[in-house]
C-alpha atoms as a PDB file:
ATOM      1  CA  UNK A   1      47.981  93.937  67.917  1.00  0.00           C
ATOM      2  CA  UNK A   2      49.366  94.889  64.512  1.00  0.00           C
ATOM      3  CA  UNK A   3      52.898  97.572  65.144  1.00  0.00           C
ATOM      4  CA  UNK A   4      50.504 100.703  64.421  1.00  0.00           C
ATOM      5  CA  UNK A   5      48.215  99.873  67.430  1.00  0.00           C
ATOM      6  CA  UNK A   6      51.200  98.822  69.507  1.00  0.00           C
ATOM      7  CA  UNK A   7      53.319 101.650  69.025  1.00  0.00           C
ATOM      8  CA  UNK A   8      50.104 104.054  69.774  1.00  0.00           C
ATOM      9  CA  UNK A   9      49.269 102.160  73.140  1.00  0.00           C
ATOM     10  CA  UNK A  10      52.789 101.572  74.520  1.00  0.00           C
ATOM     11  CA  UNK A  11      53.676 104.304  77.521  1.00  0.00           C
ATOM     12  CA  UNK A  12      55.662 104.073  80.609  1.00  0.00           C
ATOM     13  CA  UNK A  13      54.023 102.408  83.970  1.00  0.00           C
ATOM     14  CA  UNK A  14      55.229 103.641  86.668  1.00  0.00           C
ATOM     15  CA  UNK A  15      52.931 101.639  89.214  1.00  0.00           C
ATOM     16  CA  UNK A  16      52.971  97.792  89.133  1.00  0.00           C
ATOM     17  CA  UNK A  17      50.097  94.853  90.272  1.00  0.00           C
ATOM     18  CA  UNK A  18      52.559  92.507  92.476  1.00  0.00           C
ATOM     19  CA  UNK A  19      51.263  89.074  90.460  1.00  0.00           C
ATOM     20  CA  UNK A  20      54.028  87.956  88.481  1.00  0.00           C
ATOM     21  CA  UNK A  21      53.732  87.294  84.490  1.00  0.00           C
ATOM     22  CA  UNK A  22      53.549  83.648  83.522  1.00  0.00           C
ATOM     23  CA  UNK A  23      57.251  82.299  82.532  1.00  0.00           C
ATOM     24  CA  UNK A  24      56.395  81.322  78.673  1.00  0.00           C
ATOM     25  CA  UNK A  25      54.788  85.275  77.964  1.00  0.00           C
ATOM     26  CA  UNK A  26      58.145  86.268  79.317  1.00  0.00           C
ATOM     27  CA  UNK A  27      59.498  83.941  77.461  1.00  0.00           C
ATOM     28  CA  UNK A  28      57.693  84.988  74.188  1.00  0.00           C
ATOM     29  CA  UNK A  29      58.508  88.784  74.784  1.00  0.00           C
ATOM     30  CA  UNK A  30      61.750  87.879  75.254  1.00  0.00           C
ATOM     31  CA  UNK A  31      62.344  85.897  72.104  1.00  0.00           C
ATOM     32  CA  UNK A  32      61.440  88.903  69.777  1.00  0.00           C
ATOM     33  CA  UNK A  33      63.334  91.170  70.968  1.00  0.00           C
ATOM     34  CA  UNK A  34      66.375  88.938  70.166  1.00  0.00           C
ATOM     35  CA  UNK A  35      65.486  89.638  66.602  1.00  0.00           C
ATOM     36  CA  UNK A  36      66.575  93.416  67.068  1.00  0.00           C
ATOM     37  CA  UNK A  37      69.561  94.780  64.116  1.00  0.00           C
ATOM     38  CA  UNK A  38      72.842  95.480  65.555  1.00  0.00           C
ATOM     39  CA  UNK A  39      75.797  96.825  64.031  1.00  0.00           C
ATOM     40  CA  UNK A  40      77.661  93.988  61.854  1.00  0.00           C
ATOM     41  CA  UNK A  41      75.147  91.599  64.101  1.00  0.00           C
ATOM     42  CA  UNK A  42      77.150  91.843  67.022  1.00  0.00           C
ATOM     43  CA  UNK A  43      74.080  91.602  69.359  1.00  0.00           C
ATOM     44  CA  UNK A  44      75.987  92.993  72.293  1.00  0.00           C
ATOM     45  CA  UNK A  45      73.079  93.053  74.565  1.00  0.00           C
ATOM     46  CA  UNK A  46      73.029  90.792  77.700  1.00  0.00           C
ATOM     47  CA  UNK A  47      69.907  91.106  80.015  1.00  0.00           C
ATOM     48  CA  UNK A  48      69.608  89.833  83.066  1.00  0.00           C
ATOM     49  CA  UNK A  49      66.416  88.748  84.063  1.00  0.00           C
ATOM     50  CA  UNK A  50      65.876  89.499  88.161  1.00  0.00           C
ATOM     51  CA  UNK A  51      62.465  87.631  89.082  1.00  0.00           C
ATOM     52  CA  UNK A  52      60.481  86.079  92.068  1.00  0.00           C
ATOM     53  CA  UNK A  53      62.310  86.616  95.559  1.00  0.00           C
ATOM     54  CA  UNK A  54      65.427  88.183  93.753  1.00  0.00           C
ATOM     55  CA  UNK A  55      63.502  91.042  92.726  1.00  0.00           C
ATOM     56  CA  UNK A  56      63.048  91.849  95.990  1.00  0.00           C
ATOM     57  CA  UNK A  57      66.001  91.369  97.334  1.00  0.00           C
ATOM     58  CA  UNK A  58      67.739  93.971  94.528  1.00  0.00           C
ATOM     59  CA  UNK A  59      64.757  96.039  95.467  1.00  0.00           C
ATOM     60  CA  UNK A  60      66.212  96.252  98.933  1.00  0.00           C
ATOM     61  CA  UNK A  61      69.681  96.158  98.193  1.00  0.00           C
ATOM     62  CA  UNK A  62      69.830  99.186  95.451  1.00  0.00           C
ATOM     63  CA  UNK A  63      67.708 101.437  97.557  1.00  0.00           C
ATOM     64  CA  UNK A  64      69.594 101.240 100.711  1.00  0.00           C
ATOM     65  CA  UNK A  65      72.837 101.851  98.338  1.00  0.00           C
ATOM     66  CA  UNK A  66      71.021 105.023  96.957  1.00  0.00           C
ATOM     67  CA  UNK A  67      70.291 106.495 100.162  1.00  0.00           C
ATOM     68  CA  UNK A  68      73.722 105.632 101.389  1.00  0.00           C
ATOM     69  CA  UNK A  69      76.596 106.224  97.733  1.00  0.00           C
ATOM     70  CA  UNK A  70      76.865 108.284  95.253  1.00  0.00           C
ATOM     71  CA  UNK A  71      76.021 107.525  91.543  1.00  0.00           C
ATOM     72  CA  UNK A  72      78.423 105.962  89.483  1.00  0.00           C
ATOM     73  CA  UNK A  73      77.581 105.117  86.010  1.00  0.00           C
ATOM     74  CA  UNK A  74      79.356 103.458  83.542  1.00  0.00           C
ATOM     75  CA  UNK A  75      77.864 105.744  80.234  1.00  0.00           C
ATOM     76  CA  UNK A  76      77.867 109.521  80.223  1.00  0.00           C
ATOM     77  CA  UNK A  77      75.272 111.016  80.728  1.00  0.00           C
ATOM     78  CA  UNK A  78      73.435 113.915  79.103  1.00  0.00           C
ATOM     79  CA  UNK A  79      75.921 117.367  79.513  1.00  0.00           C
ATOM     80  CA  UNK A  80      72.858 119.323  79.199  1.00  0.00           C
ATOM     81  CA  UNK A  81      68.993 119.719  78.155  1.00  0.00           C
ATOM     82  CA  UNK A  82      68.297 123.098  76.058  1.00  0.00           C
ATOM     83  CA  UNK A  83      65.576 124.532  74.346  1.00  0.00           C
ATOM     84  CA  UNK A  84      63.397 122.245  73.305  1.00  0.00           C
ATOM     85  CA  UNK A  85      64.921 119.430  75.027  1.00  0.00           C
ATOM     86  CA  UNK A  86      64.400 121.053  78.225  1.00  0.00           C
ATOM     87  CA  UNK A  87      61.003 122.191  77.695  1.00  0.00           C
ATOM     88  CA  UNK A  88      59.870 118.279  76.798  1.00  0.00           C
ATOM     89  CA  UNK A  89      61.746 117.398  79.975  1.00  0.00           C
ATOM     90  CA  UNK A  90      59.649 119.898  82.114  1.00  0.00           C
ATOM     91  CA  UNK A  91      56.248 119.122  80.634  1.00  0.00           C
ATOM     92  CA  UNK A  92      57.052 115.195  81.154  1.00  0.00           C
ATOM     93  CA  UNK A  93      57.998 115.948  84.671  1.00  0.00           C
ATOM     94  CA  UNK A  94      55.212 118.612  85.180  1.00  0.00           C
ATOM     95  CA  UNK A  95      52.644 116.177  84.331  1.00  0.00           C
ATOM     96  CA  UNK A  96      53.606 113.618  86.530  1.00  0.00           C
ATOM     97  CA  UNK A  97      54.286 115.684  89.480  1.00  0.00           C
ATOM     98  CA  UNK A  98      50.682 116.774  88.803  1.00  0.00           C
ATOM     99  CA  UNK A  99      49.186 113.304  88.318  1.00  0.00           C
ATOM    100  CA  UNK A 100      50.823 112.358  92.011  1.00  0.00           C
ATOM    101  CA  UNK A 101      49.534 115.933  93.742  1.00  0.00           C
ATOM    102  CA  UNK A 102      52.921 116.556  94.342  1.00  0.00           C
ATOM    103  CA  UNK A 103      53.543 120.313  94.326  1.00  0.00           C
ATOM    104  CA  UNK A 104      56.998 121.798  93.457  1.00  0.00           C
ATOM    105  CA  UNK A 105      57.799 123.071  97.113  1.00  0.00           C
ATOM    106  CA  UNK A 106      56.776 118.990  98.477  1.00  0.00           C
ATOM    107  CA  UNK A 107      60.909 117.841  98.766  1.00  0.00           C
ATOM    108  CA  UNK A 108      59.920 114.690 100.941  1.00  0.00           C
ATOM    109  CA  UNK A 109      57.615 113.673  98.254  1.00  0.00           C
ATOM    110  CA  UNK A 110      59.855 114.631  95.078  1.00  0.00           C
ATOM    111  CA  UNK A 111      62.254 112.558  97.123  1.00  0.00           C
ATOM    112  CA  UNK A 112      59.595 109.996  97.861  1.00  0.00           C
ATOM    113  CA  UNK A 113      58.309 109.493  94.080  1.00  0.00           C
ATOM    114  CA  UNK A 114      62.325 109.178  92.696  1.00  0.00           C
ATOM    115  CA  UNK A 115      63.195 106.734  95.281  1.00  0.00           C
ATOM    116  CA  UNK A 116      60.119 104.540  93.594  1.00  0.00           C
ATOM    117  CA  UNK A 117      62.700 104.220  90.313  1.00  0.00           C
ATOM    118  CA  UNK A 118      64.527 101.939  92.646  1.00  0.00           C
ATOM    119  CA  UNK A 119      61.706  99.542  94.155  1.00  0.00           C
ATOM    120  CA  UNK A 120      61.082  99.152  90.705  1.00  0.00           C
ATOM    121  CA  UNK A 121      57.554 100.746  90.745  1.00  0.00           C
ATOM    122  CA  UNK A 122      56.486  97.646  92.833  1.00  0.00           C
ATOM    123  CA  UNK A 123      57.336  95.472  89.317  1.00  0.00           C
ATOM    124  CA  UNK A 124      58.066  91.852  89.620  1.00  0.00           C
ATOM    125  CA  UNK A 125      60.298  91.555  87.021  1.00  0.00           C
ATOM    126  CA  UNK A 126      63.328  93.668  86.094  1.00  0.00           C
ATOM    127  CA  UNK A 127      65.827  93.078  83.042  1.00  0.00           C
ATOM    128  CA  UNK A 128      69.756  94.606  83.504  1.00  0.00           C
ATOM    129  CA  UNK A 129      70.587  95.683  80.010  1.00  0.00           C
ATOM    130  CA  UNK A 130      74.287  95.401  79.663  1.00  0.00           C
ATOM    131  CA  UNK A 131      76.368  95.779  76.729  1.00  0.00           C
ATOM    132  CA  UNK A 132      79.920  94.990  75.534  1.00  0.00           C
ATOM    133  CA  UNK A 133      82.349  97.255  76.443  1.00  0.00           C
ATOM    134  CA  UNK A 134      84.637  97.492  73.744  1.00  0.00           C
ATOM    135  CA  UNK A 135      82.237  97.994  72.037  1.00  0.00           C
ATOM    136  CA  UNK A 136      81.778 101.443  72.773  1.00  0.00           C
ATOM    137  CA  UNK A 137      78.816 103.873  71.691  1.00  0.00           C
ATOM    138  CA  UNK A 138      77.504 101.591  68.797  1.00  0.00           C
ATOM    139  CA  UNK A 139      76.938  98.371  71.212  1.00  0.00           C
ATOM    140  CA  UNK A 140      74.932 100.979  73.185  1.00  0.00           C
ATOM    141  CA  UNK A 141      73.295 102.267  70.559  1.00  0.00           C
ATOM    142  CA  UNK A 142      72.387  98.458  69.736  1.00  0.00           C
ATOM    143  CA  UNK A 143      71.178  98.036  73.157  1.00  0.00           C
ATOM    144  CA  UNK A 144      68.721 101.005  72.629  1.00  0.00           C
ATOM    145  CA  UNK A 145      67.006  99.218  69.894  1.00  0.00           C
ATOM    146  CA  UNK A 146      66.874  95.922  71.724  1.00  0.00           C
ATOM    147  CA  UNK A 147      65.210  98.101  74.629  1.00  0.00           C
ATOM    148  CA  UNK A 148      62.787  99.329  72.039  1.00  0.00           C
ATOM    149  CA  UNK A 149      61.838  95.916  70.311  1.00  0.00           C
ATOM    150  CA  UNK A 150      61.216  94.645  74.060  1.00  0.00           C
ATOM    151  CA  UNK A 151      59.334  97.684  74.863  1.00  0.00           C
ATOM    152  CA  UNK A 152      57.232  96.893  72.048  1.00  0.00           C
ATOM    153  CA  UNK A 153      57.062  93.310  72.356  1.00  0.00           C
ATOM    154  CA  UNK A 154      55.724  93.540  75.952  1.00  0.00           C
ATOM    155  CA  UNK A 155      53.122  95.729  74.854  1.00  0.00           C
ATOM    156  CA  UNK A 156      51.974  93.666  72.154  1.00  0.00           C
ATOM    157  CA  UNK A 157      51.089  90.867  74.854  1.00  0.00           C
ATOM    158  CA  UNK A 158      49.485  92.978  77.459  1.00  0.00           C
ATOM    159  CA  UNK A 159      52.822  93.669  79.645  1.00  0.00           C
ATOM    160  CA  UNK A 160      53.406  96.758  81.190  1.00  0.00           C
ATOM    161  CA  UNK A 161      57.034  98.209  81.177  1.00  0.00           C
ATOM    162  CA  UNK A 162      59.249 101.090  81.635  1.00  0.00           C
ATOM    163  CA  UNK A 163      62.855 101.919  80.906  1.00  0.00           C
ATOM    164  CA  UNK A 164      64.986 102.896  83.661  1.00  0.00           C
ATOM    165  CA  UNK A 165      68.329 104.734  83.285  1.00  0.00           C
ATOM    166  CA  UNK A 166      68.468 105.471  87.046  1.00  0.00           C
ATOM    167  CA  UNK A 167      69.270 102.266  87.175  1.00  0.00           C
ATOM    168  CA  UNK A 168      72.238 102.663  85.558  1.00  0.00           C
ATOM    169  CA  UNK A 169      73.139 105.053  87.559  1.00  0.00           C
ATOM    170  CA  UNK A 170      74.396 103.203  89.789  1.00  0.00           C
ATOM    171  CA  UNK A 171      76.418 100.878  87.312  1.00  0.00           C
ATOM    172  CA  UNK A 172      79.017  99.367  90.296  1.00  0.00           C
ATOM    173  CA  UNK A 173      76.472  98.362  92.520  1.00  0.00           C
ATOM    174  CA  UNK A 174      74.472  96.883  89.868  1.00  0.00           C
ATOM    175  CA  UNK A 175      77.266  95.168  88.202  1.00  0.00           C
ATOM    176  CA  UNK A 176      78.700  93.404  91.721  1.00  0.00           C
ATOM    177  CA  UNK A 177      75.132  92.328  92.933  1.00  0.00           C
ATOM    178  CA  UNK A 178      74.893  90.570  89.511  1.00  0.00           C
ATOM    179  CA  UNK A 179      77.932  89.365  89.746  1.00  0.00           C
ATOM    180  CA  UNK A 180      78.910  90.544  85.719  1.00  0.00           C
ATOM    181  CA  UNK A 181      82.613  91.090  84.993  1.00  0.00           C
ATOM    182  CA  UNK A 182      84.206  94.571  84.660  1.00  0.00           C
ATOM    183  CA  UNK A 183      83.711  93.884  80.027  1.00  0.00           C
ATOM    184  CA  UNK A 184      80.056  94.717  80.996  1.00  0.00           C
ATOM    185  CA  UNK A 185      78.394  97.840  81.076  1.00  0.00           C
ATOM    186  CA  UNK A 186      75.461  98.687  82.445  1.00  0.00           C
ATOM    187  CA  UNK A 187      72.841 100.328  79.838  1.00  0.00           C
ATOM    188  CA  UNK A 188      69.457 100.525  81.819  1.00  0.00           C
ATOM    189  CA  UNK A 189      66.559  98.488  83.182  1.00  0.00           C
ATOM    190  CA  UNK A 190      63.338  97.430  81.965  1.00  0.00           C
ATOM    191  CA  UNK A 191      60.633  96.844  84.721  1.00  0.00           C
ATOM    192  CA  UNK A 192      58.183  94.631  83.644  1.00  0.00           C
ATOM    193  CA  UNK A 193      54.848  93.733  85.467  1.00  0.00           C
ATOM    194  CA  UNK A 194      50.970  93.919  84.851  1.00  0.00           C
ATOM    195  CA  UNK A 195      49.810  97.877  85.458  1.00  0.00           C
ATOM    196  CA  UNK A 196      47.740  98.810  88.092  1.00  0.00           C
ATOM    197  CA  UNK A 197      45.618 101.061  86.005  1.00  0.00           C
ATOM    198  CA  UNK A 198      43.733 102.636  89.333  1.00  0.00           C
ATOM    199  CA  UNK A 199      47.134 104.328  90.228  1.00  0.00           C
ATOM    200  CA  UNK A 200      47.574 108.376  89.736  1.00  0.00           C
ATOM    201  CA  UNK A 201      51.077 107.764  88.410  1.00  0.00           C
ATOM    202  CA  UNK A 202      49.059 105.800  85.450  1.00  0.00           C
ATOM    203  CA  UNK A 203      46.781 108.337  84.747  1.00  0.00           C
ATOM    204  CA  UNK A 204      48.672 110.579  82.364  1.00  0.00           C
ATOM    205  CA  UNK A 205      50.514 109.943  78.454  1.00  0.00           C
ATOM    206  CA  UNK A 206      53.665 111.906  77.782  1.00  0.00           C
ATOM    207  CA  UNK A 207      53.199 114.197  74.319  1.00  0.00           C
ATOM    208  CA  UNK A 208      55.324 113.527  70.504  1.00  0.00           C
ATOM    209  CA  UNK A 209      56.913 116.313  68.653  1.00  0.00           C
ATOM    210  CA  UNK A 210      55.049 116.484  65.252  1.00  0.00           C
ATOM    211  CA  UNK A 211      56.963 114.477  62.244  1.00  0.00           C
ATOM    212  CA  UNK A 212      57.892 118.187  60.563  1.00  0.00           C
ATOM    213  CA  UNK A 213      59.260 118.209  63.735  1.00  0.00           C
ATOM    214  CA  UNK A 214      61.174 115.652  63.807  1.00  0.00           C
ATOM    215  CA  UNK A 215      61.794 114.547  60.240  1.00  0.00           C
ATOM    216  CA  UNK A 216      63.729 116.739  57.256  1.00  0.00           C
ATOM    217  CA  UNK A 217      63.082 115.661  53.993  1.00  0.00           C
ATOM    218  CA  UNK A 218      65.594 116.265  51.718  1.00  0.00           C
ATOM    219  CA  UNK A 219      65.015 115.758  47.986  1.00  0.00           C
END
């Protein structure tokens, strides 16, 4: 694919085929992201690459912890969504919901479908994005646009993906299971799999602002 057709097709799976990918497209996707910009070319991203029978062990692990502690997450998260902000939030949310038949009133299955951000979406892959601590808001920031490039990159060789902050959530229990020091923090995951396009969850595209929208040219 050339970057116009990629950036068109990519979206977020959120239901997974169990076979794994082959090692060397992993490898490939991999390798481009590492050409991602960073501030002063710090590259402060670290990923941690959970495959094969360790995927399901974190699987198990990080949902029992859910149902049992509370969140704890290394970066702040958002203080607020407003206006517009809120309404994309609602419509992304709405459409899912929708997709899944689950109504507003179904709790068990609201419950149910979250709970799914921590088995991964049945993915058999799952990279830890952690970044340098001191570092601070720009190694983040970095981190974003590695997650984008390997968004993209995956997409451009047939691999399915979405980026998870709920993992990050949970940024202690994360952080211990992997065994990464206390200079680490936890950014998000990227689940990574073949899609099972026959799922409901797959069946839906989440809507762009219009580039007046977003964009202010100033001459």
């Amino acid at each position: 694919m050339d970057l116009d057709e990629v950036l068109a097709r990519r979206w977020s799976c959120r239901a997974f085929r169990d076979e794994p990918v082959p090692a060397e497209t992993l490898r490939e996707v991999f390798a481009l992201a590492q050409r991602t910009a960073s501030w002063c070319n710090t590259q402060p991203w670290q990923v941690h690459l959970v495959t094969g029978e360790a995927t399901a062990r974190l699987r198990e692990a990080l949902s029992a912890h859910v149902l049992a502690g509370a969140p704890a997450s290394d970066l702040p998260g958002p203080a607020g969504y407003s206006g517009v902000y809120a309404e994309r939030r609602r419509e992304s949310g709405y459409a899912l919901y929708s997709a899944l038949g689950i109504d507003r009133t179904d709790s068990d299955g609201r419950l149910a479908q979250m709970l799914r951000n921590f088995d991964f979406f049945g993915a058999p892959h799952v990279a830890v994005v952690t970044t340098d601590r001191e570092q601070g808001v720009y190694g983040a920031v970095d981190c974003g646009g590695y997650v984008a490039n390997l968004l993209n990159a995956a997409t451009a060789h047939g691999v399915a993906t979405i980026a998870q902050a709920a993992i990050a959530m949970y940024s202690d229990f994360v952080r211990g299971w992997l065994g990464v020091g206390d200079e680490r923090q936890v950014v998000c995951a990227v689940s990574l799999g073949w899609a099972d396009e026959d799922h409901p969850a797959n069946g839906f595209r989440t809507s762009r602002a219009s580039l007046d929208d977003a964009v202010t040219v100033v001459e």
